[in-house]
Protein backbone atom coordinates (compact mmCIF):
# COMPACT_ATOMS: atom_id res chain seq x y z
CA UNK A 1 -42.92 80.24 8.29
CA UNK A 2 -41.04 78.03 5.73
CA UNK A 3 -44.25 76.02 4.98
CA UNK A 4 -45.39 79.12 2.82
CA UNK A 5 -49.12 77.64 3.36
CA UNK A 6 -50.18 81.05 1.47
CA UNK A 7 -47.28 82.28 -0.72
CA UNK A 8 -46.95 79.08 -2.61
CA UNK A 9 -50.55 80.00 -3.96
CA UNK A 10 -49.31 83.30 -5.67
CA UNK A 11 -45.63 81.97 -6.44
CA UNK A 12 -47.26 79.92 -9.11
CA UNK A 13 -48.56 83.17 -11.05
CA UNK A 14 -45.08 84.26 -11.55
CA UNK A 15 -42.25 82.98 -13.62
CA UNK A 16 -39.40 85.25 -12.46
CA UNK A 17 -37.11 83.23 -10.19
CA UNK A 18 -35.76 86.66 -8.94
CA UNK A 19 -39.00 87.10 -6.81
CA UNK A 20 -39.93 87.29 -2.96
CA UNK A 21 -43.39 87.04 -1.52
CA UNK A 22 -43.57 88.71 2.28
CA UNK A 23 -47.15 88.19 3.83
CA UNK A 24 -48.15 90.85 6.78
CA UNK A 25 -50.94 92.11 8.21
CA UNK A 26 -52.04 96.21 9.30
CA UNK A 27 -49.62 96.15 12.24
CA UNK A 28 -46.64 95.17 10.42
CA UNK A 29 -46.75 91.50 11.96
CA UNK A 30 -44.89 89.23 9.04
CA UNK A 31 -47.10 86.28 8.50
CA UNK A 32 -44.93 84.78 6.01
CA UNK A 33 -41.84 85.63 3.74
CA UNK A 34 -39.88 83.26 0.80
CA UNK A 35 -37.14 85.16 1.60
CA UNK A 36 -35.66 84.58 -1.95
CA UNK A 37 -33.97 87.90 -2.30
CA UNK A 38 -33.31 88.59 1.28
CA UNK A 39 -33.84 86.77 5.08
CA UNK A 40 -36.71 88.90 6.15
CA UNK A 41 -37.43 85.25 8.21
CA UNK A 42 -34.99 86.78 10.64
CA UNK A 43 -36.96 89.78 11.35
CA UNK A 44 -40.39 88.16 12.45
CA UNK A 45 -40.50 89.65 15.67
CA UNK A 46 -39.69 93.56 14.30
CA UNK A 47 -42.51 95.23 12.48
CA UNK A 48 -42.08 94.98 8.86
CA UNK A 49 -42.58 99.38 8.70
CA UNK A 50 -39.56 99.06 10.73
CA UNK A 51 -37.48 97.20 8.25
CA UNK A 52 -38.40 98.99 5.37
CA UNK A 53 -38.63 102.99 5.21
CA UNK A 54 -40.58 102.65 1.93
CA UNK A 55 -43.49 100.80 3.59
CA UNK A 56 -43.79 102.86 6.70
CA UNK A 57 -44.11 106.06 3.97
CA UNK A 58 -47.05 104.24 2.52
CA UNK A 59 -48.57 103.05 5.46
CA UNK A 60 -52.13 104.51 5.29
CA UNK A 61 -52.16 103.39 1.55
CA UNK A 62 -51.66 99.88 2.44
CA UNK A 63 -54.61 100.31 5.29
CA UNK A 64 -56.77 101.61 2.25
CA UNK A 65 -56.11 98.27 0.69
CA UNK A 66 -58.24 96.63 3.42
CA UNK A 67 -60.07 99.27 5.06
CA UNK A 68 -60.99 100.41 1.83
CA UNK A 69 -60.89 98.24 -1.03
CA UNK A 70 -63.67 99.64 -3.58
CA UNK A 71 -60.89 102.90 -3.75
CA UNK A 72 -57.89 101.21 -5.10
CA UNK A 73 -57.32 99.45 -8.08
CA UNK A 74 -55.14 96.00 -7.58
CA UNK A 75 -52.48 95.13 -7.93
CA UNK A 76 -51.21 98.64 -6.18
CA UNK A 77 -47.80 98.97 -8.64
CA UNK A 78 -44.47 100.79 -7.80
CA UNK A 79 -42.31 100.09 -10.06
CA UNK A 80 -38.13 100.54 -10.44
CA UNK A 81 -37.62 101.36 -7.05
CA UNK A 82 -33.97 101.89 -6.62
CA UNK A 83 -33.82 101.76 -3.09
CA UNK A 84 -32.01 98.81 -1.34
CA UNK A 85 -34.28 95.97 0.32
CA UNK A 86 -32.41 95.54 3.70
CA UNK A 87 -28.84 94.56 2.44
CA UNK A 88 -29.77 94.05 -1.33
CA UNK A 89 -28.88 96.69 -3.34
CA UNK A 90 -31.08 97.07 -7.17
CA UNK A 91 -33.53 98.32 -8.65
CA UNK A 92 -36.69 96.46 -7.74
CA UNK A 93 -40.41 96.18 -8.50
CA UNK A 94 -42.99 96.39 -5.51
CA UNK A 95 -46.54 95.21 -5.53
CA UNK A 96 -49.18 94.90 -3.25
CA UNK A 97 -52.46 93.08 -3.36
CA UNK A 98 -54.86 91.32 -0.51
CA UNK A 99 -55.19 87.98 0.96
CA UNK A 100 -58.35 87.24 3.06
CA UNK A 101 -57.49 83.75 5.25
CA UNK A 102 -59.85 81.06 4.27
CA UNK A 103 -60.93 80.30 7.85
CA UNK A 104 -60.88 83.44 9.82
CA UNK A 105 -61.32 85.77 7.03
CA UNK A 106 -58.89 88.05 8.36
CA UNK A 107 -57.30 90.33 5.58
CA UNK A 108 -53.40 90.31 4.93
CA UNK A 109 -51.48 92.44 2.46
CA UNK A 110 -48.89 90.59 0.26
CA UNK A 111 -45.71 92.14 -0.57
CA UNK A 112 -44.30 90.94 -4.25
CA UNK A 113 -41.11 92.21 -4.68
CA UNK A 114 -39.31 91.63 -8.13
CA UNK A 115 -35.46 92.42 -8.69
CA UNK A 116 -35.15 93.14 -12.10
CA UNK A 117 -31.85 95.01 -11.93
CA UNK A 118 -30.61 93.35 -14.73
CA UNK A 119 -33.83 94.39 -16.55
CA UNK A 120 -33.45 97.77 -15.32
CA UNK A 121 -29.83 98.19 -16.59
CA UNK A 122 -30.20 96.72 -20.32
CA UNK A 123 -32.78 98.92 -20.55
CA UNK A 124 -30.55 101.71 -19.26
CA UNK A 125 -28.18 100.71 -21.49
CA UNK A 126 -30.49 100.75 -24.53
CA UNK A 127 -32.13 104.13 -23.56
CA UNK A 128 -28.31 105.09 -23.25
CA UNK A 129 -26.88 104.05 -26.44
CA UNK A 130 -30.24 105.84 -28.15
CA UNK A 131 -29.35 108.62 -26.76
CA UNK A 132 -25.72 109.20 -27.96
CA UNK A 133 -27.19 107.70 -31.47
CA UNK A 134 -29.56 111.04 -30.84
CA UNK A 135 -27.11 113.04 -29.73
CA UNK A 136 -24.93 112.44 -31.94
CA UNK A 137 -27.27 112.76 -34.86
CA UNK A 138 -28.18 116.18 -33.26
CA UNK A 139 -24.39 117.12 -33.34
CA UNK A 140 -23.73 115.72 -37.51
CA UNK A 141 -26.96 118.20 -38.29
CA UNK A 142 -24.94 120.73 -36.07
CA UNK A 143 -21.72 120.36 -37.46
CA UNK A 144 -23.46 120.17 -41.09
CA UNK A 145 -25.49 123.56 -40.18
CA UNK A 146 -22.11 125.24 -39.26
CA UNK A 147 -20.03 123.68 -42.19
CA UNK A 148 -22.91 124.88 -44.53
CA UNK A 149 -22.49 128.35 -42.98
CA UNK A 150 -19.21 127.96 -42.95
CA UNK A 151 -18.88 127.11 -46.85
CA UNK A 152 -21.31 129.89 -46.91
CA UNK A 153 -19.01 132.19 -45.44
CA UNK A 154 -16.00 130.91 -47.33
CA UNK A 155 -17.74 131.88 -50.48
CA UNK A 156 -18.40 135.20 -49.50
CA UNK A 157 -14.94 135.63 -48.15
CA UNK A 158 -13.93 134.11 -51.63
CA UNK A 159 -16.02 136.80 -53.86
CA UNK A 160 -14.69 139.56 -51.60
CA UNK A 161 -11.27 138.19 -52.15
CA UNK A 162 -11.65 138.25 -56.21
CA UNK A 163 -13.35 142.07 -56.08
CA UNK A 164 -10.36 142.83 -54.09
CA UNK A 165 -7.80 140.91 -56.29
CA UNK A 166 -9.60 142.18 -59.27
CA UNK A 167 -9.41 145.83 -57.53
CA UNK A 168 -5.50 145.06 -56.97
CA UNK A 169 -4.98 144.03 -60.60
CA UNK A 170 -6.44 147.26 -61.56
CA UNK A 171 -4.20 149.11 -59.56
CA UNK A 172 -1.14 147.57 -60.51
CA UNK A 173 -1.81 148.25 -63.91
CA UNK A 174 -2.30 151.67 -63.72
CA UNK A 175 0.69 151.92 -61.59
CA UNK A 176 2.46 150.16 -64.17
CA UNK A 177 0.99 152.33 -67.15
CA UNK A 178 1.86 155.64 -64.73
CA UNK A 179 5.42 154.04 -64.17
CA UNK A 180 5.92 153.59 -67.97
CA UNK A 181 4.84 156.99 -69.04
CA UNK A 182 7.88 158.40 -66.22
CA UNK A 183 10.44 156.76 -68.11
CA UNK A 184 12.56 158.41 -70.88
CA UNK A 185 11.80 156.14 -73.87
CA UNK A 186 14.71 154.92 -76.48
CA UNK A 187 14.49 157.41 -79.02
CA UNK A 188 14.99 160.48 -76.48
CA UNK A 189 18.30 157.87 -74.96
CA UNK A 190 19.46 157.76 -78.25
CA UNK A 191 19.53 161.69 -79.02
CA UNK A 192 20.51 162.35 -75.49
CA UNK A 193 23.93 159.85 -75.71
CA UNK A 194 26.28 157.69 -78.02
CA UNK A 195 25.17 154.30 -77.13
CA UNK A 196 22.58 152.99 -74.38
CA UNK A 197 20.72 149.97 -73.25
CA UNK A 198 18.68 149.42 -70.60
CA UNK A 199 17.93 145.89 -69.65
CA UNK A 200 14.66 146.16 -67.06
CA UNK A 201 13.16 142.26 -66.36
CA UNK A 202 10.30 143.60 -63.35
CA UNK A 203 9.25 140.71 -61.48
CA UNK A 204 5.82 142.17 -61.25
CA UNK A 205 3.62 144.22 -63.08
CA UNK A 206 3.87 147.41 -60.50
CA UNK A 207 7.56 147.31 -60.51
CA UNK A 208 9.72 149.07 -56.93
CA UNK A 209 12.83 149.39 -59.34
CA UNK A 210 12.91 152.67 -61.63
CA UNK A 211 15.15 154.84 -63.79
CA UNK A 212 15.34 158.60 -64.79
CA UNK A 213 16.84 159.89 -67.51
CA UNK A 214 16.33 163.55 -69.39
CA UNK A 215 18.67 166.59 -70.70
CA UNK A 216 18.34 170.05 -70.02
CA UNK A 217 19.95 173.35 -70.04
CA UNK A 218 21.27 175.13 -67.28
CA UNK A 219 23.16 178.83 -67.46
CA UNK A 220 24.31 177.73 -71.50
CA UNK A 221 25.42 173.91 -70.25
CA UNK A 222 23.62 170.65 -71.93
CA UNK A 223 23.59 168.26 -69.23
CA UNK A 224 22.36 164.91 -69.10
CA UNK A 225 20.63 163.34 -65.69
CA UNK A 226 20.47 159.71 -65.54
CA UNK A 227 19.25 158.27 -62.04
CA UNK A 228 18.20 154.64 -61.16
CA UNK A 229 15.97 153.58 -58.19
CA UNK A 230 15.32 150.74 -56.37
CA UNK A 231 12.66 150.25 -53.17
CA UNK A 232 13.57 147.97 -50.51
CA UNK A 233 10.22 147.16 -50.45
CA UNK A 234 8.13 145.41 -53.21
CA UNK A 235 4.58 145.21 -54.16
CA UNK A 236 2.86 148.44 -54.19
CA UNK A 237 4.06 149.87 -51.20
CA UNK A 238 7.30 149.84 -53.39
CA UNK A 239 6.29 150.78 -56.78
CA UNK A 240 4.38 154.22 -54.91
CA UNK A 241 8.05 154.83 -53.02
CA UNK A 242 9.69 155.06 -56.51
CA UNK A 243 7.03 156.59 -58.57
CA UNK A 244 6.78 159.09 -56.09
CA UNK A 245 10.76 160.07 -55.99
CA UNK A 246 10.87 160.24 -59.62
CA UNK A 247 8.72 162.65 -59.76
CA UNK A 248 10.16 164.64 -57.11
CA UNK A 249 13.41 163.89 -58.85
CA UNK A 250 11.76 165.72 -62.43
CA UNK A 251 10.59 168.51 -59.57
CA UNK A 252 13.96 169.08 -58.26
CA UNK A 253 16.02 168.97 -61.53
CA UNK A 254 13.70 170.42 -64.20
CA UNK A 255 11.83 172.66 -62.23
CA UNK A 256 13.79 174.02 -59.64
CA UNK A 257 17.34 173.50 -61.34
CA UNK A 258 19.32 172.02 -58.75
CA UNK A 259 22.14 170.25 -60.43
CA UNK A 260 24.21 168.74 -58.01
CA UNK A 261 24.04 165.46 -57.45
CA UNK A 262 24.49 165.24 -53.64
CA UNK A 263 22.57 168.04 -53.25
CA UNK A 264 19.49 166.78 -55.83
CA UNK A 265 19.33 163.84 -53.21
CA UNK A 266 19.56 165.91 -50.06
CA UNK A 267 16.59 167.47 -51.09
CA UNK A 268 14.63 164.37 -52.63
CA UNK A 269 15.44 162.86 -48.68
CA UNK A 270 13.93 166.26 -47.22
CA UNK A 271 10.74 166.13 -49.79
CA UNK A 272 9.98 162.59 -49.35
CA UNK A 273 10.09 162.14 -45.18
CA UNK A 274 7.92 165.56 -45.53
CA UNK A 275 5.59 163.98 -47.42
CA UNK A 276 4.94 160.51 -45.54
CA UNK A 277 5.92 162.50 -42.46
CA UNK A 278 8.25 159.93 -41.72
CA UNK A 279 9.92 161.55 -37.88
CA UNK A 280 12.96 159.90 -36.64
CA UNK A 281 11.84 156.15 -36.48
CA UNK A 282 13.12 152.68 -38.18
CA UNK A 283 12.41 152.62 -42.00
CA UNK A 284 10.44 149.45 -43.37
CA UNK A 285 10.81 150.41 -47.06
CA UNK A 286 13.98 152.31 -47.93
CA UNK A 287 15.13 153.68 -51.10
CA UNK A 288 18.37 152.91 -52.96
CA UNK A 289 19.26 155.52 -55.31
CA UNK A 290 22.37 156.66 -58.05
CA UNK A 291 21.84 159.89 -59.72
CA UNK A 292 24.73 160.97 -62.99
CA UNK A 293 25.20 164.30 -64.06
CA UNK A 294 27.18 164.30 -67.09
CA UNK A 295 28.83 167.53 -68.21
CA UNK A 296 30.17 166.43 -71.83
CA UNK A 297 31.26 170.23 -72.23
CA UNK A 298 33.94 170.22 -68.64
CA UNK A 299 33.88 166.67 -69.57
CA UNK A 300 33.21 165.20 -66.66
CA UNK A 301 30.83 163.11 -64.77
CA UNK A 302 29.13 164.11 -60.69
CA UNK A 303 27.85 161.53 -59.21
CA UNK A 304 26.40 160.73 -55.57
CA UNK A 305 24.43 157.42 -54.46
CA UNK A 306 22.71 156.10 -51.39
CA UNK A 307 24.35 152.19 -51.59
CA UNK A 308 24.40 152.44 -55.80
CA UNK A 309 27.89 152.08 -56.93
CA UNK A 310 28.71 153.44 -60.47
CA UNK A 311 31.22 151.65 -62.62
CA UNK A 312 33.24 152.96 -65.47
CA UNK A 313 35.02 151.30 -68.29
CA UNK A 314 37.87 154.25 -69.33
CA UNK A 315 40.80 153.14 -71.97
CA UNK A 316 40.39 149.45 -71.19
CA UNK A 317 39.96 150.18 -67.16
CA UNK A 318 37.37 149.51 -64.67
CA UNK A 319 36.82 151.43 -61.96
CA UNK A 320 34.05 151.12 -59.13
CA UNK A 321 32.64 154.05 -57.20
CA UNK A 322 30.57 153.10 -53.94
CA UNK A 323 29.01 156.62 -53.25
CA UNK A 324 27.56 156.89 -50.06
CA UNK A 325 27.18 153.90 -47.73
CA UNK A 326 23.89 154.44 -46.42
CA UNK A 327 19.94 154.46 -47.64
CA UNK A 328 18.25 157.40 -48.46
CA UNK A 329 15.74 157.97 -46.08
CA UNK A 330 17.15 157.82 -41.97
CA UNK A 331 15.64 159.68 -39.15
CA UNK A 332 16.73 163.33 -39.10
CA UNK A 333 19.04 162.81 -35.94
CA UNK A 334 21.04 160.20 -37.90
CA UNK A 335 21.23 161.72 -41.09
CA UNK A 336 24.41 162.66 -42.82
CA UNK A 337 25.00 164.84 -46.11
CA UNK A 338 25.60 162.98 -49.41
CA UNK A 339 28.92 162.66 -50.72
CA UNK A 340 29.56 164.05 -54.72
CA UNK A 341 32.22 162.73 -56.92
CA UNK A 342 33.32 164.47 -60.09
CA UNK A 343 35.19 161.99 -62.30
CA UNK A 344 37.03 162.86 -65.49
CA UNK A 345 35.24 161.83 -68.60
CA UNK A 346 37.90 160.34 -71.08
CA UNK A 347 36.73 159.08 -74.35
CA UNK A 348 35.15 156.35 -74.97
CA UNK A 349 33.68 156.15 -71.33
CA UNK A 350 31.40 153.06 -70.69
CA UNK A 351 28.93 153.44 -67.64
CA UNK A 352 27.00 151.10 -65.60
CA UNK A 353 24.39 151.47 -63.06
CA UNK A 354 22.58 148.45 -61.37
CA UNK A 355 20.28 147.34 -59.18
CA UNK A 356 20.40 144.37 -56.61
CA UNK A 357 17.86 142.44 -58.04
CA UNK A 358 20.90 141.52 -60.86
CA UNK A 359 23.48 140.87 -58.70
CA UNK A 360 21.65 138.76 -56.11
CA UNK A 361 19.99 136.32 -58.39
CA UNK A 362 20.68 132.85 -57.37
CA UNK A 363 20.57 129.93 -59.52
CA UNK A 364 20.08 126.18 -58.06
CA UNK A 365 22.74 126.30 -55.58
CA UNK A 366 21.73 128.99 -54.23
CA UNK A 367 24.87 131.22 -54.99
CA UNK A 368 24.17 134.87 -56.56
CA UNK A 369 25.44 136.04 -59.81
CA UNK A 370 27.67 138.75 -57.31
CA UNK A 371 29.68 141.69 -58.35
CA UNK A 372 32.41 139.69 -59.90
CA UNK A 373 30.52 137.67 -62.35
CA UNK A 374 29.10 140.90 -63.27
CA UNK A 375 32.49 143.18 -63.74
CA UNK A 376 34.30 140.28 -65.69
CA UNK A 377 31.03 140.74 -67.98
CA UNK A 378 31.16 144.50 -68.35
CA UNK A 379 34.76 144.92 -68.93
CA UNK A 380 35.08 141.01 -71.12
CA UNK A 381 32.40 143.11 -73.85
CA UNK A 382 32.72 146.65 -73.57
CA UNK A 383 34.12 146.71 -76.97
CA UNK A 384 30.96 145.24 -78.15
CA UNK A 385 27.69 147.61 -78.54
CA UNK A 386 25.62 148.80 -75.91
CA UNK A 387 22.67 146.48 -77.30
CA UNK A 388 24.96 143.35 -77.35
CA UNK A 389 25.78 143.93 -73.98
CA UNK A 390 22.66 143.89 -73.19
CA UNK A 391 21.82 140.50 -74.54
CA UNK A 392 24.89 139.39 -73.11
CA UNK A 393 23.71 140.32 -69.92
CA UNK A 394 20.49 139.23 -69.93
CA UNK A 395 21.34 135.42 -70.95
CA UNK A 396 23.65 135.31 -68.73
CA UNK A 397 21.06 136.16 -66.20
CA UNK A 398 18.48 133.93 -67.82
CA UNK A 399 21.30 131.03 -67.51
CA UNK A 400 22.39 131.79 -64.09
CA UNK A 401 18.57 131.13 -62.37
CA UNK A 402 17.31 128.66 -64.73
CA UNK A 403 14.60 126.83 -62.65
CA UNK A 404 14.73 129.12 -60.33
CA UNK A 405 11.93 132.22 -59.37
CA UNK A 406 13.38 135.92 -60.00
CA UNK A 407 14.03 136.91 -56.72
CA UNK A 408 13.62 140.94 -56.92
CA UNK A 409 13.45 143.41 -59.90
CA UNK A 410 16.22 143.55 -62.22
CA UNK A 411 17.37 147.21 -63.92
CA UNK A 412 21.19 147.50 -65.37
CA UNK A 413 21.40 150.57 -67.32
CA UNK A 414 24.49 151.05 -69.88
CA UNK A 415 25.75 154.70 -71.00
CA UNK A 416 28.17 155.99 -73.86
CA UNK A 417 28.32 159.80 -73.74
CA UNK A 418 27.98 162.01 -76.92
CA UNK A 419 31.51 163.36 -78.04
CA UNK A 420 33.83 161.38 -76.05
């Protein structure tokens, strides 16, 4: 069989080395093989259906090739077959055409089997590496769809953002116009006592840090109310807090003539929880609170405070009164009465009320102005006026954070009683 008396004829039509022509006839009988891609020599005496699954599943299409020519169209093509050839594993082209023997004209069927694995896998490859270049075009105009829709979506987000700031703005203002028209303004301070400044620096425009101040008659006595208020909480949530006590705080006094101090707040406690319906729970916002009442007639001063000390300046002396140590509003089960002073007005009395939002400002260390900074101010210029006090005060302050933000609202309030 190594002659290849037949093959040689059809080798020359082909210029892939990687080719191997097998010559059998009906019965499976191998004629002749190259056996370039594998040793089918070895196998001459088993039937060539035998050795190769592929062929036996074809068998009555091969018989067609002789027994019925006319039918089929040569050469009879299937091509990347990736099934192994004996041992040889690829991925292999099989044809199949007809050799009639010069002498006996007896018909054969030759076998051309191509390996073109290497063929097959570039072109795997290729197909491959267009795909992912598809694919991943398919994902950019995916991800470009969504960031569109997400940009989209942004600006929407964006507009609903600015109604909604533009809404807020709104409200703050008004807050801040409704806030404005609560307090007592400088010529009603200036009939009501001797001397007065308020220094009020809100951070914001809706401001959580208030003051109260009017004079009214009660059973033939003048008395003068002076009250300042701070939230715990900023923002609006704190600005509402002390809008709404101060007018609950007009309600109590004006209106339904309580005149104690401890008592004013009692009630202002009792009003506000029944409002919000606040029941026996932790308090987010809180409400720090100092309320005067100053008799200039018994000359002297009541005062109560939920963590608002009041400091007087009396021949030359300071003294500091803490009031109670707790915040206005606590759950019911945990509440305790407020505690009243009544101090002796001498004359000349100097008082001070102020919020934290003084006191705690830091400056570039870090370190806040504190309670000592502010006494040694107080009592170093309480000769001076009440409105050079003031601007003492506020440079200082101004000095103290330069460079840095405010850090809360800032309300000191300064008193001189009439005829003392």
């Amino acid at each position: 069989m190594r002659s290849f008396k037949y093959i040689d004829r059809y080798k020359q039509n082909y210029k892939n080395k990687r080719i191997q022509f097998v010559l059998f006839d009906l019965q499976g009988n191998i004629i002749e093989s190259c056996d370039t891609l594998v040793n089918i020599s070895l196998y001459q005496d088993v039937s060539i259906f035998d050795l190769s699954p592929f062929l036996e599943s074809i068998k009555d299409v091969l018989a067609s090739l002789i027994l019925n020519p006319d039918k089929i169209e040569l050469p009879l093509t299937y091509p990347r077959l990736e099934i192994p050839l004996l041992t040889r594993e690829g991925v292999f082209d099989y044809s199949f055409e007809t050799f009639t023997h010069p002498e006996t004209k007896e018909k054969y069927i030759v076998w051309i089997i191509e390996d073109n694995t290497d063929l097959y896998q570039y072109l795997w490859k290729v197909q491959q590496e267009r795909n992912e270049t598809a694919i991943r075009k398919e994902l950019i105009v995916i991800q470009t769809q969504k960031i569109i829709q997400l940009h989209r979506s942004l600006q929407e987000k964006t507009h609903e953002l600015h109604v909604k700031e533009y809404e807020l703005k709104n409200q703050l203002v008004y807050t801040q116009k409704v806030q404005q028209t609560l307090l007592a303004n400088s010529n009603k301070l200036n009939t009501w006592f001797a001397d007065h400044f308020v220094l009020f620096l809100p951070k914001n425009t809706a401001t959580s840090s208030l003051y109260y101040a009017n004079q009214i008659k009660h059973n033939q006595q003048t008395l003068q109310f002076v009250s300042l208020l701070h939230c715990t909480a900023s923002g609006i949530t704190g600005s509402f807090l002390t809008t709404t006590a101060i007018f609950f705080l007009r309600e109590i006094i004006e209106i339904e003539q309580l005149i104690q101090p401890h008592l004013v707040l009692d009630s202002l406690r009792s009003k506000l929880l029944n409002i919000f319906q606040i029941e026996n729970k932790q308090f987010i916002e809180n409400l720090e609170i100092a309320l005067l009442c100053i008799d200039t007639a018994q000359e002297q001063i009541s005062f109560a405070s939920a963590k608002t000390p009041l400091w007087l300046i009396q021949q030359s002396n300071l003294q500091k009164h803490e009031g109670s140590n707790f915040l206005l509003l606590c759950p019911d089960d945990q509440f305790t009465p407020f505690e009243q002073s009544v101090l002796p007005l001498y004359p000349c009395t100097k008082l001070y009320l102020t919020t934290q939002g003084y006191l705690a400002q830091t400056n570039i260390e870090q370190l806040p102005i504190g309670v000592s900074h502010f006494e040694n101010l107080i009592l170093q210029h309480a000769e001076q006026s009440m409105a050079e006090q003031k601007q003492i005060l506020h440079a200082f302050f101004e000095q103290w954070k330069i460079h840095q933000e405010q850090t809360d609202d800032v309300l000191v309030i300064g008193l001189q009683p009439i005829g003392v």
